[in-house]
PDB file of N, CA and C in Angstrom:
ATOM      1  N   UNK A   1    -227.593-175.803  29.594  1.00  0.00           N
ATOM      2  CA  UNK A   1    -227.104-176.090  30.935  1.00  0.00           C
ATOM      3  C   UNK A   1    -226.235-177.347  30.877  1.00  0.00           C
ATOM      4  N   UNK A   2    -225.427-177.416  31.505  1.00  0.00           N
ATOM      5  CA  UNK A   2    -224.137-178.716  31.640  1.00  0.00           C
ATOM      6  C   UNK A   2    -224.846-179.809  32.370  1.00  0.00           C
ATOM      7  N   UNK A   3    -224.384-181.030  32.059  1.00  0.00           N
ATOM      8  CA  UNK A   3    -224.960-182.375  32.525  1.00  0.00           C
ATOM      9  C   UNK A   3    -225.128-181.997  34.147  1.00  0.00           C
ATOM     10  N   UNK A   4    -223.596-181.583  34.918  1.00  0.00           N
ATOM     11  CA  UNK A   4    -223.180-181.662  36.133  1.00  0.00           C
ATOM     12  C   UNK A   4    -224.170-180.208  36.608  1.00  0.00           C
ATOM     13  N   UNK A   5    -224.689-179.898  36.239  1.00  0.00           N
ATOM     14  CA  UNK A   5    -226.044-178.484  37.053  1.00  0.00           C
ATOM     15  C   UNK A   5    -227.248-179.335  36.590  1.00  0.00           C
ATOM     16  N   UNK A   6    -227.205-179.956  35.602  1.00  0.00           N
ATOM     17  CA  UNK A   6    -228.937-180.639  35.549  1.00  0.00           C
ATOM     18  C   UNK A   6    -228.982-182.042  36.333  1.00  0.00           C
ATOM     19  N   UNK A   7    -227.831-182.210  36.459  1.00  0.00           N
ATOM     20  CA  UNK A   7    -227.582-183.875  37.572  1.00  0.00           C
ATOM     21  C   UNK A   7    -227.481-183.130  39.424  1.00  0.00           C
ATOM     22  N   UNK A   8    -227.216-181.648  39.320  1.00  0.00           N
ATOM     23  CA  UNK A   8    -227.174-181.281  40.585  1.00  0.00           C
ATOM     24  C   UNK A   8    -228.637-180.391  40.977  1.00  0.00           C
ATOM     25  N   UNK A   9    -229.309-179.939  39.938  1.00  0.00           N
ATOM     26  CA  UNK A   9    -230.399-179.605  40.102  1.00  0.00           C
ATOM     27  C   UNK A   9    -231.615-180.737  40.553  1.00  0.00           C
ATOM     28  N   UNK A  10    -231.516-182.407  39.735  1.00  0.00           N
ATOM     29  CA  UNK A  10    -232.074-183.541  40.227  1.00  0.00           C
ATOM     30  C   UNK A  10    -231.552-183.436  41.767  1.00  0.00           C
ATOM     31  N   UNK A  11    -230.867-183.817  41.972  1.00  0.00           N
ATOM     32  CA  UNK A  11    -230.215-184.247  43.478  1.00  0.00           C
ATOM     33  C   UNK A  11    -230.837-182.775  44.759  1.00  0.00           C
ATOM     34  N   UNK A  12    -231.076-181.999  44.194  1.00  0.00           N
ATOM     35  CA  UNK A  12    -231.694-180.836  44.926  1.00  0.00           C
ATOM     36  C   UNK A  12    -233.238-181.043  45.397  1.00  0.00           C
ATOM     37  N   UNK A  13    -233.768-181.627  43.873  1.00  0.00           N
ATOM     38  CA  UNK A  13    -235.093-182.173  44.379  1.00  0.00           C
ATOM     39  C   UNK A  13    -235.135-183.059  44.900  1.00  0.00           C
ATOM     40  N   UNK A  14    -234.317-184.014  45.109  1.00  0.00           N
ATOM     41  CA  UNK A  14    -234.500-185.692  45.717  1.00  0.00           C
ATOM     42  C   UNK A  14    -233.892-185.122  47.495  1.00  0.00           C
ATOM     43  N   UNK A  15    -232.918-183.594  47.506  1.00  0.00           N
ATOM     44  CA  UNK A  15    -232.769-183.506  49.002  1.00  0.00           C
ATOM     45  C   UNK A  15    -234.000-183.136  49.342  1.00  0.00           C
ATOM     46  N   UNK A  16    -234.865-182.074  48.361  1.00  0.00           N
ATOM     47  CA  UNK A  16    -235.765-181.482  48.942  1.00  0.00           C
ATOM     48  C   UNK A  16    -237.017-181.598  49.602  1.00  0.00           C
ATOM     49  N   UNK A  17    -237.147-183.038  48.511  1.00  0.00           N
ATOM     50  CA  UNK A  17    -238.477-183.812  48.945  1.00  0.00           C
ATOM     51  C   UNK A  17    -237.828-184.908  50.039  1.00  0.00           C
ATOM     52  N   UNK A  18    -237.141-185.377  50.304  1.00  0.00           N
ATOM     53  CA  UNK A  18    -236.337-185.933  51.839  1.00  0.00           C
ATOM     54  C   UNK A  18    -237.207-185.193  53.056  1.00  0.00           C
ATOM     55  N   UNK A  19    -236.366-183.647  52.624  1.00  0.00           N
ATOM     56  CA  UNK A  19    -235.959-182.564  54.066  1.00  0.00           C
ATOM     57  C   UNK A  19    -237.967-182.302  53.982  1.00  0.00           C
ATOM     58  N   UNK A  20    -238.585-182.408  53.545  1.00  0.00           N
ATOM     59  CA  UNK A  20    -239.929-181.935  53.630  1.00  0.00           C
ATOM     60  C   UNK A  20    -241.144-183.022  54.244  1.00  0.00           C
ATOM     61  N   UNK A  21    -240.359-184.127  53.609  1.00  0.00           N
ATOM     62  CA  UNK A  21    -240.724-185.477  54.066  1.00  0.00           C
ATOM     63  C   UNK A  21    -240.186-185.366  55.848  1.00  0.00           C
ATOM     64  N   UNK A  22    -239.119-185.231  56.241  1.00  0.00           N
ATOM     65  CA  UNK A  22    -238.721-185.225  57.256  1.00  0.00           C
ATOM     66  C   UNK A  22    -239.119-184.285  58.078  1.00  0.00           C
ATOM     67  N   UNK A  23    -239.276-183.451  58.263  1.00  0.00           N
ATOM     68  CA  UNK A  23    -239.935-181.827  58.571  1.00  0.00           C
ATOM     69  C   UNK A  23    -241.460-182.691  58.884  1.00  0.00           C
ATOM     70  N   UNK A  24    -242.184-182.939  57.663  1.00  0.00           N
ATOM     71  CA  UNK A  24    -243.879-183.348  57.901  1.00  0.00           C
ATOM     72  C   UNK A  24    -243.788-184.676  59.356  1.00  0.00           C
ATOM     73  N   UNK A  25    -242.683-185.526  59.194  1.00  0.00           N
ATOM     74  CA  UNK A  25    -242.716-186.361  60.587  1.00  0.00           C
ATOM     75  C   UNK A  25    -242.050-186.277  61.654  1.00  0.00           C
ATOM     76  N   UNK A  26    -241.437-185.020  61.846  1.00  0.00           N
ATOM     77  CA  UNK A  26    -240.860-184.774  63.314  1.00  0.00           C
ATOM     78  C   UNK A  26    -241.990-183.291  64.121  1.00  0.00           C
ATOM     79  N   UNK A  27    -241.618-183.205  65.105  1.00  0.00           N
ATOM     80  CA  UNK A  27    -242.439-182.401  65.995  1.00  0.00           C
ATOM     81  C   UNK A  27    -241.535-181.588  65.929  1.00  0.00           C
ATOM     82  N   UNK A  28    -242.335-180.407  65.626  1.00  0.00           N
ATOM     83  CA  UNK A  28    -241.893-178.762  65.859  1.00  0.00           C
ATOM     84  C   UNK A  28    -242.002-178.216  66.814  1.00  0.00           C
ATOM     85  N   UNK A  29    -240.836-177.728  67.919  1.00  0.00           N
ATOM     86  CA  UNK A  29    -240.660-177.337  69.114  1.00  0.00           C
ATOM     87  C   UNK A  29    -241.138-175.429  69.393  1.00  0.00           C
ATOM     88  N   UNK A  30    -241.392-175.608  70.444  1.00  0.00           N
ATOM     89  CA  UNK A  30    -241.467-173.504  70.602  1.00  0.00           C
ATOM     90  C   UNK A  30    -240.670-172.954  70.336  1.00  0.00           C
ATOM     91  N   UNK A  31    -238.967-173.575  70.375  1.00  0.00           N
ATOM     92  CA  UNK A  31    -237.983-172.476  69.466  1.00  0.00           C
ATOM     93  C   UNK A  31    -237.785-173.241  68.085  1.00  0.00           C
ATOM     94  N   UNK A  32    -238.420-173.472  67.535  1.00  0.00           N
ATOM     95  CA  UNK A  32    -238.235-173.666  65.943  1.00  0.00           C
ATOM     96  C   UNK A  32    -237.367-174.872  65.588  1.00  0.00           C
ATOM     97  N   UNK A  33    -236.678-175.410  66.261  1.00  0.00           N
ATOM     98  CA  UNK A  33    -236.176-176.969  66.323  1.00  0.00           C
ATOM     99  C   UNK A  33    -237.218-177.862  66.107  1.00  0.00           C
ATOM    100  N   UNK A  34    -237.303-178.813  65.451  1.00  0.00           N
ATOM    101  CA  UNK A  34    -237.718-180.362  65.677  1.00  0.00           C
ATOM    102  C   UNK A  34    -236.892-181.488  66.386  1.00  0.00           C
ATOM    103  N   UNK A  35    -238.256-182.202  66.856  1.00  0.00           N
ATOM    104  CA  UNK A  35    -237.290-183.460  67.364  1.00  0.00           C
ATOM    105  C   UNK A  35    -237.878-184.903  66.486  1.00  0.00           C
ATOM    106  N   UNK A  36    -236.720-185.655  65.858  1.00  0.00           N
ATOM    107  CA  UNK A  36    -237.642-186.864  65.384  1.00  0.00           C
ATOM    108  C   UNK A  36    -237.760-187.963  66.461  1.00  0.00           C
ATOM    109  N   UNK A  37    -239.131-188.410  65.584  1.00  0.00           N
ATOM    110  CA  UNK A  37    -239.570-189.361  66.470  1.00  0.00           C
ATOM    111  C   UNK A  37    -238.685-190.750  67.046  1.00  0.00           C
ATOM    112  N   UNK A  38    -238.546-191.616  67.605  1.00  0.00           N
ATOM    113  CA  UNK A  38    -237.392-192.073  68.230  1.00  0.00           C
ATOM    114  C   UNK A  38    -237.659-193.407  66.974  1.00  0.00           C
ATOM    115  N   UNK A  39    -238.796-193.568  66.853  1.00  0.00           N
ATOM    116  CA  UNK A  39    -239.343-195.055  65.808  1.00  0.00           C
ATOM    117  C   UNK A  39    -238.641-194.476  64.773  1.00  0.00           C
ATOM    118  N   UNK A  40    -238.713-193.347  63.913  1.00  0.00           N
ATOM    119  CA  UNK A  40    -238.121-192.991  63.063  1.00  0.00           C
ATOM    120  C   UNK A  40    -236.393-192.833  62.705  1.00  0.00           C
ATOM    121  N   UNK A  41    -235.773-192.601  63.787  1.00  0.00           N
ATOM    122  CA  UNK A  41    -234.465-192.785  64.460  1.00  0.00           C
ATOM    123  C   UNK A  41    -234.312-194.305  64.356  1.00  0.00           C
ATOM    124  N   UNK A  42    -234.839-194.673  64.911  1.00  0.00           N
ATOM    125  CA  UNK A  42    -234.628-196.399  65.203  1.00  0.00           C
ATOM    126  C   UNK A  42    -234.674-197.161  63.342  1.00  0.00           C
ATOM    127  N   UNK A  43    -235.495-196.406  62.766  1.00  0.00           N
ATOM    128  CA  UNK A  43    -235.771-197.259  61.291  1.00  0.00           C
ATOM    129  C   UNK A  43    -234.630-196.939  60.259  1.00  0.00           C
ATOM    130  N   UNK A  44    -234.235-195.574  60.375  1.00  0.00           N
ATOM    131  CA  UNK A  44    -233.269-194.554  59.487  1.00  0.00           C
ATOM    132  C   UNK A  44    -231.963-195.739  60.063  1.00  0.00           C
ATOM    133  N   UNK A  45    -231.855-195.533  61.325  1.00  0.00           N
ATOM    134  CA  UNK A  45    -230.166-195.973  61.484  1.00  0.00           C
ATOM    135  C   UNK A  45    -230.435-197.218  60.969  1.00  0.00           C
ATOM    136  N   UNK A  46    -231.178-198.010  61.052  1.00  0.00           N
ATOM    137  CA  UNK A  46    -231.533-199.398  60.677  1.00  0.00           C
ATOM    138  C   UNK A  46    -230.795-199.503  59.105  1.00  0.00           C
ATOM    139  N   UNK A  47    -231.714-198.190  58.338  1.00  0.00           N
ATOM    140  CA  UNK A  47    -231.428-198.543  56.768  1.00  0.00           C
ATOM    141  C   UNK A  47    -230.187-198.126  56.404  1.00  0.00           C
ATOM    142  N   UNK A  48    -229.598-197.283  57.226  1.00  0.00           N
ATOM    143  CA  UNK A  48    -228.153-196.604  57.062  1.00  0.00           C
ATOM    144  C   UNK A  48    -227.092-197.763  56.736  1.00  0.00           C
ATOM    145  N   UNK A  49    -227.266-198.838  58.090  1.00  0.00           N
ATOM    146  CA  UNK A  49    -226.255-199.992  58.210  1.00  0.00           C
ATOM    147  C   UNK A  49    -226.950-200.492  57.253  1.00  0.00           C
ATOM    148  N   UNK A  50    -227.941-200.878  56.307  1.00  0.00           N
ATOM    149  CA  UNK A  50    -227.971-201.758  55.457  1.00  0.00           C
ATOM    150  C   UNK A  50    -227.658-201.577  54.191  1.00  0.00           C
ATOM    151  N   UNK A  51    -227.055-202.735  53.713  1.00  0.00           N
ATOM    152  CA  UNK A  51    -227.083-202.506  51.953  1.00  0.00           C
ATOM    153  C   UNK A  51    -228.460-202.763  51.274  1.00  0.00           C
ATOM    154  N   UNK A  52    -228.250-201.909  49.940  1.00  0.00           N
ATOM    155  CA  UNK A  52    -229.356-201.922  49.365  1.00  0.00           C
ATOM    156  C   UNK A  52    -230.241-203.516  49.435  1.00  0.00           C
ATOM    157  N   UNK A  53    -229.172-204.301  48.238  1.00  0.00           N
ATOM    158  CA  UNK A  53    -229.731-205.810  48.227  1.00  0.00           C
ATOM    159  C   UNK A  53    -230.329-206.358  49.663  1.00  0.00           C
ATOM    160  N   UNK A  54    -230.381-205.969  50.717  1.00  0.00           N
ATOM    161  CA  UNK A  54    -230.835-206.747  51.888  1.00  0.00           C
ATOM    162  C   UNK A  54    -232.121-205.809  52.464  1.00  0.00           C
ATOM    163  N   UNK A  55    -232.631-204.813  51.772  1.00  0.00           N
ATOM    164  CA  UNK A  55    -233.503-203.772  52.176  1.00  0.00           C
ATOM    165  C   UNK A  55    -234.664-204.722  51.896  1.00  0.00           C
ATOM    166  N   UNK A  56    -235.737-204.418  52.075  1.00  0.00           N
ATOM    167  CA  UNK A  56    -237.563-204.673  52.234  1.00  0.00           C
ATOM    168  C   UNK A  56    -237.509-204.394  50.350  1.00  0.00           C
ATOM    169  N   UNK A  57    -238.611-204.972  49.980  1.00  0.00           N
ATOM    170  CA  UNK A  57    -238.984-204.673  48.790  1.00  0.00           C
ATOM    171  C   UNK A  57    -239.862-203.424  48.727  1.00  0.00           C
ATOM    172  N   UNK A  58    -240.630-202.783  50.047  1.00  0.00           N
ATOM    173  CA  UNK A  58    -240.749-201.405  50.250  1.00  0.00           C
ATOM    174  C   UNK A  58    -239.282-200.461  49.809  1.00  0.00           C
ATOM    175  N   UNK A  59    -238.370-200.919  50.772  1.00  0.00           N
ATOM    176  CA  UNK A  59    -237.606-199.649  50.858  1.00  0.00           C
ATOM    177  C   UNK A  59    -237.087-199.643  49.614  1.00  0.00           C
ATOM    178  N   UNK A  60    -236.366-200.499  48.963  1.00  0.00           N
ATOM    179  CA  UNK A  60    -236.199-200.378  48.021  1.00  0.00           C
ATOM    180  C   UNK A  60    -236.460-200.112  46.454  1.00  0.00           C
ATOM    181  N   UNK A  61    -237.965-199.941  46.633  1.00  0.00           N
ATOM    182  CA  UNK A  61    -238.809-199.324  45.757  1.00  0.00           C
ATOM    183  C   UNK A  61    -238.708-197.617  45.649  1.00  0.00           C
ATOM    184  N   UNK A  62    -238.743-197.040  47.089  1.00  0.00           N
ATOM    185  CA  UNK A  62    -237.942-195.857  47.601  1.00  0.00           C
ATOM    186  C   UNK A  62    -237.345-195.670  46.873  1.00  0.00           C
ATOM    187  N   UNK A  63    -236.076-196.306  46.874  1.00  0.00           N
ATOM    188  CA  UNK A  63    -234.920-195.637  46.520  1.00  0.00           C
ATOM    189  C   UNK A  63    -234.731-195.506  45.088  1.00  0.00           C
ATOM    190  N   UNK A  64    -235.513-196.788  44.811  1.00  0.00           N
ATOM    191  CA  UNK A  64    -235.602-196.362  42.949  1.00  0.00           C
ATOM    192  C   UNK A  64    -236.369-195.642  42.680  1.00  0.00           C
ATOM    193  N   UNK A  65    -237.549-195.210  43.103  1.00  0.00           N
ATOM    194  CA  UNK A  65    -238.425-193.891  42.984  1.00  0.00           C
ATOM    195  C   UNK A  65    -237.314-193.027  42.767  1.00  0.00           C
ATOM    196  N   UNK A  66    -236.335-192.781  43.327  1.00  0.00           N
ATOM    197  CA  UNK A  66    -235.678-191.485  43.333  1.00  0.00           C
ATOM    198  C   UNK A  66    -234.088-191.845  42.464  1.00  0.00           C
ATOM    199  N   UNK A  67    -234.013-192.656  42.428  1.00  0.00           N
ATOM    200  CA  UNK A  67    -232.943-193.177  41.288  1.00  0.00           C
ATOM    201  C   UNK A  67    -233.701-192.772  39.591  1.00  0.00           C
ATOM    202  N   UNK A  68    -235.100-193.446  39.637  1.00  0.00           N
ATOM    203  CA  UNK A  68    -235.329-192.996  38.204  1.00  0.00           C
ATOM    204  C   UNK A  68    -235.290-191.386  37.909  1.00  0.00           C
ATOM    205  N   UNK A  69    -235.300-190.506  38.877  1.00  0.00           N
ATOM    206  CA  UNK A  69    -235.221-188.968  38.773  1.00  0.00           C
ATOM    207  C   UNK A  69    -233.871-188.915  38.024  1.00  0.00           C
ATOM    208  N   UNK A  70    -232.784-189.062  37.888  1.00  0.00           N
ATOM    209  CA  UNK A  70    -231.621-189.358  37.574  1.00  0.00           C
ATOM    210  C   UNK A  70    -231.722-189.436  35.736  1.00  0.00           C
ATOM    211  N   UNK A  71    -232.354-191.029  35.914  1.00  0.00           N
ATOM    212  CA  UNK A  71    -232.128-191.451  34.590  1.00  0.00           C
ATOM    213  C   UNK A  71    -233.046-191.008  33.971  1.00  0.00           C
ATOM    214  N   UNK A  72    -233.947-190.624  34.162  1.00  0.00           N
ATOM    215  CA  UNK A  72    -234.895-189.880  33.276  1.00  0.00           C
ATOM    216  C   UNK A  72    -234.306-188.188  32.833  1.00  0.00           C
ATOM    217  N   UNK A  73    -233.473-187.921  33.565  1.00  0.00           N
ATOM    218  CA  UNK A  73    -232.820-186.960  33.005  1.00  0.00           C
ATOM    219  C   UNK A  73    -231.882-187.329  31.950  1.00  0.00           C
ATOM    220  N   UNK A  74    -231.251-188.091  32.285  1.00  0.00           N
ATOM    221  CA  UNK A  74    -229.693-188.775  31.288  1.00  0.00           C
ATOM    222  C   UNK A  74    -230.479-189.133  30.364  1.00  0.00           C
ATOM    223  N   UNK A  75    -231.730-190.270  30.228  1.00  0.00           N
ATOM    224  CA  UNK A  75    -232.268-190.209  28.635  1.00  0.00           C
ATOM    225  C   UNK A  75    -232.965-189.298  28.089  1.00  0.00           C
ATOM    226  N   UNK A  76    -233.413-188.159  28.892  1.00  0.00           N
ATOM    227  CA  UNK A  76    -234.170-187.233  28.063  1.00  0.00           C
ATOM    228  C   UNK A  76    -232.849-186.431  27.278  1.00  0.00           C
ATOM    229  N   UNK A  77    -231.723-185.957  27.675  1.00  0.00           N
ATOM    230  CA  UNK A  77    -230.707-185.630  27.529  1.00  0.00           C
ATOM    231  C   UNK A  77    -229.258-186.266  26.703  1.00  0.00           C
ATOM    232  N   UNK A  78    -229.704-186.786  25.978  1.00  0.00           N
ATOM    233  CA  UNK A  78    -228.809-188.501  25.767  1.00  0.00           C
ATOM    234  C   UNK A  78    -227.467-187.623  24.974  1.00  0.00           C
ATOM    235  N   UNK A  79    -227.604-186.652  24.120  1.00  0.00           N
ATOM    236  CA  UNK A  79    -226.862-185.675  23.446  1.00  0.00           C
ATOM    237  C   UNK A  79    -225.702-184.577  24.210  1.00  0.00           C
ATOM    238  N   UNK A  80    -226.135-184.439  25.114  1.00  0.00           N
ATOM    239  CA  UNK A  80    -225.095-183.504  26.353  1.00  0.00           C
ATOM    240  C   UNK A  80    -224.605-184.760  27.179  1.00  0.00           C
ATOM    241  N   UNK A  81    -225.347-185.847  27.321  1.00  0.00           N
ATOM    242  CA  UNK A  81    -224.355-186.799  28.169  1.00  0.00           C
ATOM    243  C   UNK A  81    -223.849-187.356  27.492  1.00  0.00           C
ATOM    244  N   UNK A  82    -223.224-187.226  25.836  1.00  0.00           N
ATOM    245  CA  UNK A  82    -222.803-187.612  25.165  1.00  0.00           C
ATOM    246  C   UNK A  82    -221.343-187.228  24.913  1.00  0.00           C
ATOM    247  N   UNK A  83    -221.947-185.570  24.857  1.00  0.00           N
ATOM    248  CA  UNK A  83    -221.141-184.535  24.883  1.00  0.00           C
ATOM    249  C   UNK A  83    -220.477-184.431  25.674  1.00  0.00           C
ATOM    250  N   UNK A  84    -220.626-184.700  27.080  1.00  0.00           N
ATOM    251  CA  UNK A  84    -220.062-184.452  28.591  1.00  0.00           C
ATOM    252  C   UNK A  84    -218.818-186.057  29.100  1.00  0.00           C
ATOM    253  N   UNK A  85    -218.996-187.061  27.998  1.00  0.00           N
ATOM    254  CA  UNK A  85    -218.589-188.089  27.547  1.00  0.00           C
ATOM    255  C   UNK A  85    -217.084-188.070  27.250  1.00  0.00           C
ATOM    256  N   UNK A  86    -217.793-187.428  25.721  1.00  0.00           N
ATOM    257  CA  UNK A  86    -216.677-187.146  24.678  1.00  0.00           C
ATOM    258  C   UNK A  86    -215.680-186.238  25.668  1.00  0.00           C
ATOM    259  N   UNK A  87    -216.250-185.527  26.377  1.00  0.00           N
ATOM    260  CA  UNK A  87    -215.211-184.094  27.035  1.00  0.00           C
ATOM    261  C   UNK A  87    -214.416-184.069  27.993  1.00  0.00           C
ATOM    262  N   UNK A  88    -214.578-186.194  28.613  1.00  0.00           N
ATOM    263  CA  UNK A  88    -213.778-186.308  29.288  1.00  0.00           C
ATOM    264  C   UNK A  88    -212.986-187.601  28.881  1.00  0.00           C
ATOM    265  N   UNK A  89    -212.869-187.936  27.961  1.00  0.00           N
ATOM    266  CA  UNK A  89    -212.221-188.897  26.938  1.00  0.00           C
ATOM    267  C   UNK A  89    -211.085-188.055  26.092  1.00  0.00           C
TER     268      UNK A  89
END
């Protein structure tokens, strides 16, 4: 498999566990819509406007949780991202 399907297959799981995460904290309506919670709204736009460096040492633990998904692919792989290197050099 090519770097760019095993780097898009990561990014599938990091949407997936998001959208499931998100789903488990909003309320499910009688026609199949959710609504999120407004605290949750209020925290998201919060982190949106922020840059990383100015985040909580929570959130930013987050985000490297899901950053190491990434690199743990690229070093298990060190030979195709080598390859995928060379192929654009």
């Amino acid at each position: 498999m090519r770097l760019l399907e095993k780097l898009a297959s990561v990014q599938h799981e990091i949407w997936s566990h998001w959208m499931t995460y998100l789903f488990s904290v909003c309320i499910e309506n009688s026609d199949g819509s959710y609504t999120i919670p407004v605290e949750k709204v209020q925290r998201w736009k919060y982190q949106i406007a922020t840059q990383f460096d100015t985040l909580s040492e929570l959130e930013k633990q987050s985000d490297r949780e899901q950053a190491e998904k990434v690199l743990t692919l690229i070093s298990e792989d060190k030979d195709l991202v080598r390859e995928e290197i060379l192929k654009e050099g």
